[in-house]
PDB file of N, CA and C in Angstrom:
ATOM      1  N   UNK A   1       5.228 -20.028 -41.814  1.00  0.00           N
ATOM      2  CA  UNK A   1       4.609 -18.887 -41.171  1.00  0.00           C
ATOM      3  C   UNK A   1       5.464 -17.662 -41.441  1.00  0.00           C
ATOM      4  N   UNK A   2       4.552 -16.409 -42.005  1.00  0.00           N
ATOM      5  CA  UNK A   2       5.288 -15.264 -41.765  1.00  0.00           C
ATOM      6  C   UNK A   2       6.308 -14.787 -41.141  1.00  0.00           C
ATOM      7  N   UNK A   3       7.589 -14.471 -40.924  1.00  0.00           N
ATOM      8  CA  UNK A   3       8.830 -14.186 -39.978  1.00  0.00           C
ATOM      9  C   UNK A   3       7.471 -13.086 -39.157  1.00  0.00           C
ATOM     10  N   UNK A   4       6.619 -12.134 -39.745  1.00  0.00           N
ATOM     11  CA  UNK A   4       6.249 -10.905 -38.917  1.00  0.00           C
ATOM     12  C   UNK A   4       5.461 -11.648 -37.692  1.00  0.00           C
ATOM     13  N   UNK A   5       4.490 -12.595 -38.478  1.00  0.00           N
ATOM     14  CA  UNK A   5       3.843 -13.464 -37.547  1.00  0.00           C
ATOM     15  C   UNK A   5       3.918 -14.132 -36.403  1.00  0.00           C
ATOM     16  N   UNK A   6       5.156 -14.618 -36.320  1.00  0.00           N
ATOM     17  CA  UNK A   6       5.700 -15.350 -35.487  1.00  0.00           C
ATOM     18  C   UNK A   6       6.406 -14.538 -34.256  1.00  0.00           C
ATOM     19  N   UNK A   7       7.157 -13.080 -35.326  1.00  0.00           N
ATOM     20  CA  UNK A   7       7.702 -12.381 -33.974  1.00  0.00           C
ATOM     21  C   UNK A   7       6.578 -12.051 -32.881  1.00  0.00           C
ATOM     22  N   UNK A   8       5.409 -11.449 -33.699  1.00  0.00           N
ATOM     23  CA  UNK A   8       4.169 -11.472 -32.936  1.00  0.00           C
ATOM     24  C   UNK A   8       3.862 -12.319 -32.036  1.00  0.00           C
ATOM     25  N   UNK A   9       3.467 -13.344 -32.290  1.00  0.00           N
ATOM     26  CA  UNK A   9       3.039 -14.511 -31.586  1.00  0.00           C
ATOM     27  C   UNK A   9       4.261 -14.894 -29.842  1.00  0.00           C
ATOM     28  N   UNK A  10       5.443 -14.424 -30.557  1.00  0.00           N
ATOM     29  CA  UNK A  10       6.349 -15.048 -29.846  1.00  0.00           C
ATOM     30  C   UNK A  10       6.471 -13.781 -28.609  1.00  0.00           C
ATOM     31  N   UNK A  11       6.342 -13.007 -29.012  1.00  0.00           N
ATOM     32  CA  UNK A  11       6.401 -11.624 -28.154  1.00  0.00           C
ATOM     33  C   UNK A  11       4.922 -11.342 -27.204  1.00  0.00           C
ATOM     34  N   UNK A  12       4.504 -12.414 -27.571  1.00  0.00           N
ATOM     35  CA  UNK A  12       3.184 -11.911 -27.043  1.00  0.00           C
ATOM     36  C   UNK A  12       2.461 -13.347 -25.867  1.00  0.00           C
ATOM     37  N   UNK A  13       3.836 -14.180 -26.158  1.00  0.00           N
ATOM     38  CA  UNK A  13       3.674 -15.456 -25.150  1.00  0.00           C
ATOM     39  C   UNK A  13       4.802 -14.856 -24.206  1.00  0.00           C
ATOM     40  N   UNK A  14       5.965 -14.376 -24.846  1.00  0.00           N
ATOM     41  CA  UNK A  14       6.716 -13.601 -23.830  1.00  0.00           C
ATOM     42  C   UNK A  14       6.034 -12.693 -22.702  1.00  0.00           C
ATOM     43  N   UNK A  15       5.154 -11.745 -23.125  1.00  0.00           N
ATOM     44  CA  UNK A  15       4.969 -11.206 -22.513  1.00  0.00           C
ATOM     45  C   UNK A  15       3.589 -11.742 -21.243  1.00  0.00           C
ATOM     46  N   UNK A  16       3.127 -12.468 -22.113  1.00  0.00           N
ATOM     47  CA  UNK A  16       2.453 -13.395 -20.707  1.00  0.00           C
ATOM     48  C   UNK A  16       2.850 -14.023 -19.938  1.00  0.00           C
ATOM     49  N   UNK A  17       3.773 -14.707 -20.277  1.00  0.00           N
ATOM     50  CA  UNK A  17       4.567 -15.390 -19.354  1.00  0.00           C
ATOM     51  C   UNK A  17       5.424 -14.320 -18.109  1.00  0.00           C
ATOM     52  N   UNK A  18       5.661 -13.410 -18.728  1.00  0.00           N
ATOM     53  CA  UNK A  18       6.048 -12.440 -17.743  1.00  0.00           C
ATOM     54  C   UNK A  18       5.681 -12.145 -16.344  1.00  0.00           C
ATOM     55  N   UNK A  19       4.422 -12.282 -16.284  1.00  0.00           N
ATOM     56  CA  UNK A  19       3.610 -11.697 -15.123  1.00  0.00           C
ATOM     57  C   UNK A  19       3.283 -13.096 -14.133  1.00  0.00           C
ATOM     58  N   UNK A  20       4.327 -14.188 -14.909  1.00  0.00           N
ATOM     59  CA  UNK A  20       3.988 -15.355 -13.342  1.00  0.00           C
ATOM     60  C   UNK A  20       5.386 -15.210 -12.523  1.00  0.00           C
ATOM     61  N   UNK A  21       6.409 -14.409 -12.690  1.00  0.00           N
ATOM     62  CA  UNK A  21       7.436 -13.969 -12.486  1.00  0.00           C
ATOM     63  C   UNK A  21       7.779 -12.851 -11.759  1.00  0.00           C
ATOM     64  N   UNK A  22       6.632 -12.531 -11.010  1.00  0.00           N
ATOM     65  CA  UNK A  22       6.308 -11.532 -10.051  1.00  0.00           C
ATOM     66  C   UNK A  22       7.247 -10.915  -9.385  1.00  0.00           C
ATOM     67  N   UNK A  23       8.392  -9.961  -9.248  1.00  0.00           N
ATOM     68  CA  UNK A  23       9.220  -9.970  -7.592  1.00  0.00           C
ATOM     69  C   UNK A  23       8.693  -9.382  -6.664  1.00  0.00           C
ATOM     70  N   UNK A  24       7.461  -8.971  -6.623  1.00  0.00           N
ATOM     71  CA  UNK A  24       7.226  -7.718  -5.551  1.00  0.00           C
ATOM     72  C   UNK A  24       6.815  -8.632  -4.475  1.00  0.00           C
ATOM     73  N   UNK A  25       7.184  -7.501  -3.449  1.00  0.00           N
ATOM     74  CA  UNK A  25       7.175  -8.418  -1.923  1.00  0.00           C
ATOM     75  C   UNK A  25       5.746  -8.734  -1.638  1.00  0.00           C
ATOM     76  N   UNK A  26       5.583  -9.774  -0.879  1.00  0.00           N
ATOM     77  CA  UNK A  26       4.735 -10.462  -0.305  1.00  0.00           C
ATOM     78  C   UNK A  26       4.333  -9.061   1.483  1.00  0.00           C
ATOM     79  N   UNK A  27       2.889  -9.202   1.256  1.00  0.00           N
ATOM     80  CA  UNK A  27       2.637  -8.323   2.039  1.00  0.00           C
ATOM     81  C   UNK A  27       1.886  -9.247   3.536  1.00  0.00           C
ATOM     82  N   UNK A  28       2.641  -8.985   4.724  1.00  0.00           N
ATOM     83  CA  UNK A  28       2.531  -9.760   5.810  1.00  0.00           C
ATOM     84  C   UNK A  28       1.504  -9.928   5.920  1.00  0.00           C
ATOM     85  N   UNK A  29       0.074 -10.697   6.043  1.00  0.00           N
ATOM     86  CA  UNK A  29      -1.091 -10.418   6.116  1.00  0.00           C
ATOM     87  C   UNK A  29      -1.707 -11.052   7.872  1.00  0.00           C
ATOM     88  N   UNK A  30      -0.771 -11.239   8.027  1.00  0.00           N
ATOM     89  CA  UNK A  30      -1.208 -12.532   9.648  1.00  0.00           C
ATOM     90  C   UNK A  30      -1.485 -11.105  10.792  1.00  0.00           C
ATOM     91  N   UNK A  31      -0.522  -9.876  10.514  1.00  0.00           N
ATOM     92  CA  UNK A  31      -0.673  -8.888  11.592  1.00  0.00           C
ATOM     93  C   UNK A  31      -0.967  -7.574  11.282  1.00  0.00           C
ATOM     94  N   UNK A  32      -1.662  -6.898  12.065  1.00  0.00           N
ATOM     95  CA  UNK A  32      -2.041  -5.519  11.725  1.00  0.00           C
ATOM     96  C   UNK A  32      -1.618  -4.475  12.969  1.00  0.00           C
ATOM     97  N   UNK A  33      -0.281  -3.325  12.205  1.00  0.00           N
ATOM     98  CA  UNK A  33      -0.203  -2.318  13.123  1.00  0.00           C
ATOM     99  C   UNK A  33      -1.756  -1.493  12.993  1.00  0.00           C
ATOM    100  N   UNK A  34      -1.799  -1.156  14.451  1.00  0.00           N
ATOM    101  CA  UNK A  34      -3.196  -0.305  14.647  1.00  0.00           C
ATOM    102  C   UNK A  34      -2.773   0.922  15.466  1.00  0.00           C
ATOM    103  N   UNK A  35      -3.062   2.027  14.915  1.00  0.00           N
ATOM    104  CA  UNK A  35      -2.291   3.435  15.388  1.00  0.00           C
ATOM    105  C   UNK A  35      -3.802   4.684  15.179  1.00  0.00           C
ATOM    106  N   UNK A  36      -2.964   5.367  16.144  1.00  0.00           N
ATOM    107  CA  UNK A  36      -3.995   6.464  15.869  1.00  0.00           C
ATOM    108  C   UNK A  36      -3.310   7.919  17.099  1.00  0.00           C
ATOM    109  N   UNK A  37      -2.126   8.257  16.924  1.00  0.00           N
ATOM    110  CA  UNK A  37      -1.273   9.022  17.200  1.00  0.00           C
ATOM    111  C   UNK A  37       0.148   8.892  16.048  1.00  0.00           C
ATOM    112  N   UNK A  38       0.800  10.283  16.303  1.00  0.00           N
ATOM    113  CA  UNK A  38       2.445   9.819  15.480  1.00  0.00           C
ATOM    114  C   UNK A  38       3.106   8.511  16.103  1.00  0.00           C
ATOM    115  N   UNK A  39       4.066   9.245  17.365  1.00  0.00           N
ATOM    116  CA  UNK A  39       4.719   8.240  17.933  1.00  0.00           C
ATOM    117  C   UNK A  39       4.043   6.809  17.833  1.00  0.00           C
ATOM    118  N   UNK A  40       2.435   6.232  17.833  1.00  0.00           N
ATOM    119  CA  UNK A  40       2.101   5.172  18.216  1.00  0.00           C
ATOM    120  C   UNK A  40       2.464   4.247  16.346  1.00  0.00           C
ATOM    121  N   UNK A  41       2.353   5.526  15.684  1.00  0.00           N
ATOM    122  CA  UNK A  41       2.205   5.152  13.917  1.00  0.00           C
ATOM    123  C   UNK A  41       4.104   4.798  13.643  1.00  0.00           C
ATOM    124  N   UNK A  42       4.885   5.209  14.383  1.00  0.00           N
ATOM    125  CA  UNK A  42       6.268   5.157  14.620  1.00  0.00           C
ATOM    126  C   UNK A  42       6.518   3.801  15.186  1.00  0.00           C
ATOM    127  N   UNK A  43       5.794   3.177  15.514  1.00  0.00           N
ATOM    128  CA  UNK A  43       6.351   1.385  15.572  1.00  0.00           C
ATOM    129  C   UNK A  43       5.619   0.308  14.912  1.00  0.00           C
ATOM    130  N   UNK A  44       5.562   1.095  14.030  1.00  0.00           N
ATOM    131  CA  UNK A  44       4.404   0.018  13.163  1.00  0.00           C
ATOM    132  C   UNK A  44       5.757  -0.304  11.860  1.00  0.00           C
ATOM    133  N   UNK A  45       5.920  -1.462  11.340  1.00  0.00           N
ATOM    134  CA  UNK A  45       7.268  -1.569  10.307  1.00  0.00           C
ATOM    135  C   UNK A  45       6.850  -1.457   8.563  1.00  0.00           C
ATOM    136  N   UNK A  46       7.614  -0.932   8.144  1.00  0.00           N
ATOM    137  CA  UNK A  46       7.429  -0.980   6.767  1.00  0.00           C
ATOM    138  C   UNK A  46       6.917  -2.192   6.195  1.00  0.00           C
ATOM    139  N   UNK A  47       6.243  -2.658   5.275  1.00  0.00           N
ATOM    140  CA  UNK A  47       5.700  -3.068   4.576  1.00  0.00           C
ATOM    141  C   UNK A  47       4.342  -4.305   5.251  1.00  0.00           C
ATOM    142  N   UNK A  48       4.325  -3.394   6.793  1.00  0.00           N
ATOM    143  CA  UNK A  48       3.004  -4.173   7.287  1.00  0.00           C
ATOM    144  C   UNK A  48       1.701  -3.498   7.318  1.00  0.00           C
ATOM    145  N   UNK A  49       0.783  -4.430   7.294  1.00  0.00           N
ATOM    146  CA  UNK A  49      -0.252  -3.809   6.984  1.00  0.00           C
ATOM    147  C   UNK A  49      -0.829  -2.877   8.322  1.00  0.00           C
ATOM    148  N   UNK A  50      -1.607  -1.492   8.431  1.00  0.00           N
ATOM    149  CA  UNK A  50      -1.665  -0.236   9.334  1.00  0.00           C
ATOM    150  C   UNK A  50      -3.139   0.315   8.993  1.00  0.00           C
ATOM    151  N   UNK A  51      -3.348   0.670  10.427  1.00  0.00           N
ATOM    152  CA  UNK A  51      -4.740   0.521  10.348  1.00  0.00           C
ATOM    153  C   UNK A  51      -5.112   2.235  10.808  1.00  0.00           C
ATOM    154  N   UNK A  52      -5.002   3.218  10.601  1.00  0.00           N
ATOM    155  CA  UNK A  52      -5.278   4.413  11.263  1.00  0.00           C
ATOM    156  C   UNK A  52      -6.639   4.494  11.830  1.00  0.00           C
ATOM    157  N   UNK A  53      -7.193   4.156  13.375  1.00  0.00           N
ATOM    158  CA  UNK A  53      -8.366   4.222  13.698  1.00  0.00           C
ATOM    159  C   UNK A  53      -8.036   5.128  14.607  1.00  0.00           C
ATOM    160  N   UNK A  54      -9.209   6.651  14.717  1.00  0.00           N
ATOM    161  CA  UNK A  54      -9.289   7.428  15.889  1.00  0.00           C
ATOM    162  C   UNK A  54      -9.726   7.198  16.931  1.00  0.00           C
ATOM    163  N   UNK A  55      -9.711   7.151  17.900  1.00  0.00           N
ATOM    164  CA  UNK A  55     -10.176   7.050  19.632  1.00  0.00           C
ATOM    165  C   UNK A  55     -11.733   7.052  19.351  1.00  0.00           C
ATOM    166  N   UNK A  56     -11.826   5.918  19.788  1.00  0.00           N
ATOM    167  CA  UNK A  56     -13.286   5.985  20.449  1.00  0.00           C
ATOM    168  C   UNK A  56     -14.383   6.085  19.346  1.00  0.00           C
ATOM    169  N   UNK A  57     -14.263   5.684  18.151  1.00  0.00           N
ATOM    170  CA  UNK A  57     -15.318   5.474  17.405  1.00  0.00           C
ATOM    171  C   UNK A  57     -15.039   6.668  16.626  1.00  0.00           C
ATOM    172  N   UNK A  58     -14.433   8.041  17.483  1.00  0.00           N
ATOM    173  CA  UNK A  58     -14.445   9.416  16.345  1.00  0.00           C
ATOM    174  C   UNK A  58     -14.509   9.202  14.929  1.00  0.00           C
ATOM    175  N   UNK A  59     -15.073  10.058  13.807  1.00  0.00           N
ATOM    176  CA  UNK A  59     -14.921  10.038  12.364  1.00  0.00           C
ATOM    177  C   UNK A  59     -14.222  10.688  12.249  1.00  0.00           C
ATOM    178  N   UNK A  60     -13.232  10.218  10.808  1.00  0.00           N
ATOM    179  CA  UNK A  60     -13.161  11.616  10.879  1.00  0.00           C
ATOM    180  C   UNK A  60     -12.710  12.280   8.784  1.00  0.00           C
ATOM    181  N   UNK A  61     -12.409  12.997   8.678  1.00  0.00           N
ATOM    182  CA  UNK A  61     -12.865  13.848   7.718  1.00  0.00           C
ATOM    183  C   UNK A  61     -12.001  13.493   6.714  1.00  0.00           C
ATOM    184  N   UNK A  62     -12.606  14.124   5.154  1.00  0.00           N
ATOM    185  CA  UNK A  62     -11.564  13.727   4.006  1.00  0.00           C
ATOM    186  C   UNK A  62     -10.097  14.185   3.954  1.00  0.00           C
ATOM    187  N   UNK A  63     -10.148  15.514   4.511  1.00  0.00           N
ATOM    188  CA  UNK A  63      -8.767  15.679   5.156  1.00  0.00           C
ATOM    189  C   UNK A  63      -7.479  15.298   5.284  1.00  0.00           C
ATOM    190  N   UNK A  64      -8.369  14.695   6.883  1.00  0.00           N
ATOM    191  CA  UNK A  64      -7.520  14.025   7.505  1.00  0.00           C
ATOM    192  C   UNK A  64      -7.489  12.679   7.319  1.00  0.00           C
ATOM    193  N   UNK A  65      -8.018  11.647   6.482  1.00  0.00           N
ATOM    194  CA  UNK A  65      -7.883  10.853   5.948  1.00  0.00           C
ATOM    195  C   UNK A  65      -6.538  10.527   4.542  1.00  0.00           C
ATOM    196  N   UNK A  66      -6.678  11.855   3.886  1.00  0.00           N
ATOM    197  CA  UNK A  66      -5.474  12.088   2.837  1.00  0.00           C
ATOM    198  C   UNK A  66      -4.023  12.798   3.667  1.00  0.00           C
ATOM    199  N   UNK A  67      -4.307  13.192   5.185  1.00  0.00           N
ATOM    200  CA  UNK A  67      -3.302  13.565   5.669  1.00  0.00           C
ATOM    201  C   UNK A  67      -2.470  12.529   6.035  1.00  0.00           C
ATOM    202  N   UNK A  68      -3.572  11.186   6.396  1.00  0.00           N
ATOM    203  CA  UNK A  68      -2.843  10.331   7.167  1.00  0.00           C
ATOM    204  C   UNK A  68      -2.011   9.230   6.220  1.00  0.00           C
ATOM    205  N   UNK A  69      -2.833   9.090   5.256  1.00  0.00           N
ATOM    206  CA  UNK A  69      -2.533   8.363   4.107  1.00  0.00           C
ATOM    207  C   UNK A  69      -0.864   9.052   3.246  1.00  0.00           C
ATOM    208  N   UNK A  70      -1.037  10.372   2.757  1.00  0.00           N
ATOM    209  CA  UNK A  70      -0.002  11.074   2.338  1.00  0.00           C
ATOM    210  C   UNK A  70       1.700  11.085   3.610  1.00  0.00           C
ATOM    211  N   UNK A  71       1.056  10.925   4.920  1.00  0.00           N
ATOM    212  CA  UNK A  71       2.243  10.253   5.955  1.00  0.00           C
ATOM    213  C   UNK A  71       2.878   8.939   5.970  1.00  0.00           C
ATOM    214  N   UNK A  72       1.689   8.205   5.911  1.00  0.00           N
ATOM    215  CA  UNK A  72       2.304   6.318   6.298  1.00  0.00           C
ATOM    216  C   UNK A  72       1.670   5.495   5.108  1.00  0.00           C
ATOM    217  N   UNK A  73       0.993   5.686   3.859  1.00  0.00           N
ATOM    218  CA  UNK A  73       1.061   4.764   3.480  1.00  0.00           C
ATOM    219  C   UNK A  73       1.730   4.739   1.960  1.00  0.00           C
ATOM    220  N   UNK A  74       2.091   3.436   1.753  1.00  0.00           N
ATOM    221  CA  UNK A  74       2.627   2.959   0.212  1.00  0.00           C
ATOM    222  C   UNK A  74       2.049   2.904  -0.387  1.00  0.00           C
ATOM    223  N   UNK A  75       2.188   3.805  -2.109  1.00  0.00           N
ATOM    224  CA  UNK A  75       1.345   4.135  -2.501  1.00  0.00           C
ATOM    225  C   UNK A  75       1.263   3.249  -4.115  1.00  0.00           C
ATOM    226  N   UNK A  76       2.204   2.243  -3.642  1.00  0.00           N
ATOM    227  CA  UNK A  76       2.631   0.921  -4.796  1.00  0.00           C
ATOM    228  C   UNK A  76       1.575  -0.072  -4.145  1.00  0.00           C
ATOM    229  N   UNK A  77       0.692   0.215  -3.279  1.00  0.00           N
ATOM    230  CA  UNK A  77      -0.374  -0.643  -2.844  1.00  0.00           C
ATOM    231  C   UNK A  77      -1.761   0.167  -2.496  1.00  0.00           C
ATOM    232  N   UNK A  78      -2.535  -0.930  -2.250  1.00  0.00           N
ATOM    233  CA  UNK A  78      -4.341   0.145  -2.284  1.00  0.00           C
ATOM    234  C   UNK A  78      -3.909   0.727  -0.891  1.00  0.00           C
ATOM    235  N   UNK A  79      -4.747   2.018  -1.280  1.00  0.00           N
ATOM    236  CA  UNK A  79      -5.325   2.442   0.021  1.00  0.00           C
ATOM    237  C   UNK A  79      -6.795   2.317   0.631  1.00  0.00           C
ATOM    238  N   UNK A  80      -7.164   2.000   1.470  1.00  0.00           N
ATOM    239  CA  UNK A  80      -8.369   2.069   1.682  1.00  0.00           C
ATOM    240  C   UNK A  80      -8.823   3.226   2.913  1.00  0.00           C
ATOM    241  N   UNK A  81      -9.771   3.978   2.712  1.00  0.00           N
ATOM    242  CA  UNK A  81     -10.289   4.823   3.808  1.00  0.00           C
ATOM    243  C   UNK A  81     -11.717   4.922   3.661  1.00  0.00           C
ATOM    244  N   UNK A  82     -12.116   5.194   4.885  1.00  0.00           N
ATOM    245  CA  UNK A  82     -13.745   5.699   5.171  1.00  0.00           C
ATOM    246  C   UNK A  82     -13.832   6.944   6.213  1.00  0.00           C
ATOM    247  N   UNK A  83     -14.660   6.872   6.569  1.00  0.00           N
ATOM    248  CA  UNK A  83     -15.090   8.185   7.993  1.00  0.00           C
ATOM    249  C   UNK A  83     -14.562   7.339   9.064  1.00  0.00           C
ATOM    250  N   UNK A  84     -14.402   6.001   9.192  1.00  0.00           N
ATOM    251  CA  UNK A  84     -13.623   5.114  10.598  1.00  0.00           C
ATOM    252  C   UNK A  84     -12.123   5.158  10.149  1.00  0.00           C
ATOM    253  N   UNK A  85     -11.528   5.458   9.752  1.00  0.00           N
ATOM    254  CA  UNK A  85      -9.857   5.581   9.466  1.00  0.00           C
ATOM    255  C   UNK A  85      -9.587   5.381   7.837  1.00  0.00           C
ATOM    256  N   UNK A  86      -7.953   5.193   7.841  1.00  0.00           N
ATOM    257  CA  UNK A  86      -7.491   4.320   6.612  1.00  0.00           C
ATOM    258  C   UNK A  86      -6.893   3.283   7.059  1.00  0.00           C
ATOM    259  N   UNK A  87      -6.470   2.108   5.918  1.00  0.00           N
ATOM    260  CA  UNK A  87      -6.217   0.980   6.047  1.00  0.00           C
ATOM    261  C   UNK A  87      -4.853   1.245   5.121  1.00  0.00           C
ATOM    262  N   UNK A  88      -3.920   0.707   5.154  1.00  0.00           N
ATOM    263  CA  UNK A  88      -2.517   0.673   3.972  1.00  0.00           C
ATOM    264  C   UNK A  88      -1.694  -0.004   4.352  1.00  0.00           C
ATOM    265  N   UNK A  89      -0.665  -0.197   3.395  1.00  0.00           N
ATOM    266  CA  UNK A  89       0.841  -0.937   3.678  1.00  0.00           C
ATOM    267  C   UNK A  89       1.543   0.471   3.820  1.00  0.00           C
ATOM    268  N   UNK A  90       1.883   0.173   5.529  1.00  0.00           N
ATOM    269  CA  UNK A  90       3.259   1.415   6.660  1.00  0.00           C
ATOM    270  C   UNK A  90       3.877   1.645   4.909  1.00  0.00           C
ATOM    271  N   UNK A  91       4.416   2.722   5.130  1.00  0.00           N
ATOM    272  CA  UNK A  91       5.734   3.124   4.457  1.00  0.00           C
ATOM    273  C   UNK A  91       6.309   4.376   6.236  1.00  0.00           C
ATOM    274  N   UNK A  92       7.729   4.137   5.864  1.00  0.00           N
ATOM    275  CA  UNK A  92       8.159   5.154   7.119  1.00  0.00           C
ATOM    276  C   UNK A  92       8.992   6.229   6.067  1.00  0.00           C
ATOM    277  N   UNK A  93       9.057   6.013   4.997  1.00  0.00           N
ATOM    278  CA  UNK A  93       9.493   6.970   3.818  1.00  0.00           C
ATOM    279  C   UNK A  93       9.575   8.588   4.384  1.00  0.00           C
ATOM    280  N   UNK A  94       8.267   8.992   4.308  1.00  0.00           N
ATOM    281  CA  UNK A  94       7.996  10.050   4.463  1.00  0.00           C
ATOM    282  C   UNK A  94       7.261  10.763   6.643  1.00  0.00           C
ATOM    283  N   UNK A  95       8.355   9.652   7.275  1.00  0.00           N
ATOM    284  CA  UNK A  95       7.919  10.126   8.794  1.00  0.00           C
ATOM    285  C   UNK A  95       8.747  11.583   9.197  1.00  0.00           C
ATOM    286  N   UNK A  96       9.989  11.926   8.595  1.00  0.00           N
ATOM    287  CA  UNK A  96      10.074  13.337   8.810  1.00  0.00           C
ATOM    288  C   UNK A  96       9.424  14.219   8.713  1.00  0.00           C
ATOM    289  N   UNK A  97       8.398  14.273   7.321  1.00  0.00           N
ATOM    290  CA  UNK A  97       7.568  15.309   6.859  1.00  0.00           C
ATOM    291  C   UNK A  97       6.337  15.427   8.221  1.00  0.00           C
ATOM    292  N   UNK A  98       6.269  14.193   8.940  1.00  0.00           N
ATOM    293  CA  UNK A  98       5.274  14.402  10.040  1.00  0.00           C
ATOM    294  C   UNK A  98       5.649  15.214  10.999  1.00  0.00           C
ATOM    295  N   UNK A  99       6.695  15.530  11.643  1.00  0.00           N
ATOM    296  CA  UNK A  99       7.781  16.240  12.447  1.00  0.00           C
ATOM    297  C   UNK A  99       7.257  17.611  12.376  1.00  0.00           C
TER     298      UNK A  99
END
């Protein structure tokens, strides 16, 4: 076999094999912080999953959906939002900027 061939071949099982070798953390899935104030979004822990729901059914706007998201969540994971809140993995990274 070609030397070019083989580096190919060989670089390219390398690199599959790569991705069963995962390190990224395991995301708690058994509990959900549920917030919908600062202070209440302030005991929720990094890398658990956070639920931003407003009082009482309120919607609320694209906004404040990217406000809440751009505060508490990690953005090395999905975000999810609708008109009923967002959903994310806490980050407390950026809780000064809420201040």
């Amino acid at each position: 076999m070609r030397p070019l061939i083989r580096l190919l071949l060989l670089s390219t099982a390398a690199l599959s094999l790569s991705a069963c070798f995962d390190d990224a953390p395991r995301i708690e899935q058994a509990g959900l912080c549920t917030y919908n104030t600062d202070p209440q979004a302030e005991r929720c822990k990094p890398g658990q999953m956070a639920w931003f729901r407003p009082n009482q059914g309120t919607l609320i706007s694209e906004e404040m959906a990217l406000s809440v998201a751009a505060a508490y969540c990690d953005f090395n994971h999905q975000v999810m939002h609708n008109r009923a809140g967002v959903l994310c993995v806490f980050t407390d990274q950026r809780l000064d900027a809420t201040k």
